[in-house]
Protein backbone atom coordinates (compact mmCIF):
# COMPACT_ATOMS: atom_id res chain seq x y z
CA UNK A 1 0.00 0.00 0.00
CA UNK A 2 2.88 2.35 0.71
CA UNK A 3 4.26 1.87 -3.01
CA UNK A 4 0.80 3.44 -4.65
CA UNK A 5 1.71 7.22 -3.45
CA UNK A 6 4.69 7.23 -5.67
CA UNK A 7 2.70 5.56 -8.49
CA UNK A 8 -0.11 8.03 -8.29
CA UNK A 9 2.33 10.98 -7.50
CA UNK A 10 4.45 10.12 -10.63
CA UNK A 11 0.95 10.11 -12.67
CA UNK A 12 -0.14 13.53 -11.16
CA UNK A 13 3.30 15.04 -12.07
CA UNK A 14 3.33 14.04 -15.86
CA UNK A 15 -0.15 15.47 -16.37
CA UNK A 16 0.69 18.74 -14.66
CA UNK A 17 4.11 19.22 -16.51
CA UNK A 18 2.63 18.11 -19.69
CA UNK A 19 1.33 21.66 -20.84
CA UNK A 20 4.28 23.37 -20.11
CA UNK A 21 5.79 25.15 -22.84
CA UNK A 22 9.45 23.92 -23.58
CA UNK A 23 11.18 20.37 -22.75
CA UNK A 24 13.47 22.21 -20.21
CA UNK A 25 11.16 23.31 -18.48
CA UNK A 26 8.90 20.41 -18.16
CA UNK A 27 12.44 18.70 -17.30
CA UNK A 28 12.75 20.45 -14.71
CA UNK A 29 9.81 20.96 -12.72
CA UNK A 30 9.30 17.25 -13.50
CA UNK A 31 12.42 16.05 -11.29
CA UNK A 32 11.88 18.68 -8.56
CA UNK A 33 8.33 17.96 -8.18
CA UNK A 34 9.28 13.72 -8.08
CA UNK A 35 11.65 14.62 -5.50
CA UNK A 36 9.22 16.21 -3.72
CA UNK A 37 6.59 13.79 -3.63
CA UNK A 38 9.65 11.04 -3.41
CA UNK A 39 10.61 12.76 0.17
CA UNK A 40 7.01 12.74 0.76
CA UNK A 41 6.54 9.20 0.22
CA UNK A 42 9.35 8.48 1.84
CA UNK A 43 7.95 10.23 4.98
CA UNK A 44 4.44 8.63 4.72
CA UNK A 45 5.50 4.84 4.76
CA UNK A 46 8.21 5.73 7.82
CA UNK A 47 10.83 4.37 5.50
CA UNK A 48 12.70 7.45 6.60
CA UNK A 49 13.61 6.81 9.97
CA UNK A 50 14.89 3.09 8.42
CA UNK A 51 17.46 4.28 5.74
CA UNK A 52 16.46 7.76 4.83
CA UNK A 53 19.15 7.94 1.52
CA UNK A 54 18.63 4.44 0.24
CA UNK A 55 14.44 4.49 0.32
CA UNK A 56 14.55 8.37 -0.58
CA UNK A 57 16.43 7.06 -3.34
CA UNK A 58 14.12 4.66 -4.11
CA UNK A 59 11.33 6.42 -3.99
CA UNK A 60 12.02 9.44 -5.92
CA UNK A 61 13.17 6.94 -8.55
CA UNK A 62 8.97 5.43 -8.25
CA UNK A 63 7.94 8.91 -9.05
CA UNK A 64 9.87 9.39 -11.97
CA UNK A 65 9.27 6.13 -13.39
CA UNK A 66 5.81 6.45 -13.32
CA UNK A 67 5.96 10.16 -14.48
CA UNK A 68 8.19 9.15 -17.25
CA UNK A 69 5.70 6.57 -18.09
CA UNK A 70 2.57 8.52 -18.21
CA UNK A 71 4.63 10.86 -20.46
CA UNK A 72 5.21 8.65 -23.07
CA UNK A 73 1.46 7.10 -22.77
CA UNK A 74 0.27 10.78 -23.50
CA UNK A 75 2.98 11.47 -26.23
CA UNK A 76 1.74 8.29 -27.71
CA UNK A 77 -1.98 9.18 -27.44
CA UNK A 78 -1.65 12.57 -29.04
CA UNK A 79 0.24 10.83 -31.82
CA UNK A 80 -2.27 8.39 -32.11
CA UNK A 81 -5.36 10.17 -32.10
CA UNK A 82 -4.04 13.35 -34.73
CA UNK A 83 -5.31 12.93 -37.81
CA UNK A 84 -2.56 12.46 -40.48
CA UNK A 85 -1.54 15.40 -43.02
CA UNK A 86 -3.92 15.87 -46.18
């Protein structure tokens, strides 16, 4: 139960970095916000006061998994769905 935070985080974070404007950007707010919600997972399951580096680690790495993920499902959608050129 304590792995479907990340899971769910990493999912949030795609969607809200997907309309940003340039790659950088999204880049960017994409790994500070999965290091954010890592920490926060990390916190929530008490994994912290066990091995705070190795499951902070670990957990950062859940959201951007499933961030990176849910990216490519979108990218893939969009491609799908457009119509081709006339």
């Amino acid at each position: 139960m304590h792995e479907f935070f990340p899971l769910v985080a990493g999912i949030m974070t795609a969607l809200l970095v997907q309309p940003l404007p340039t790659a950088k950007l999204r880049l960017v707010v994409l790994v500070l916000l999965s290091t954010v919600f890592g920490a926060i997972a990390t916190v929530i399951s008490g994994e912290i006061f066990v091995n705070p580096v190795a499951y902070l680690v670990f957990d950062v790495g859940q959201v951007l998994l499933a961030a990176g993920a849910t990216m490519l499902l979108v990218a893939w959608l969009r491609r799908w769905r457009t119509p081709p050129p006339q």
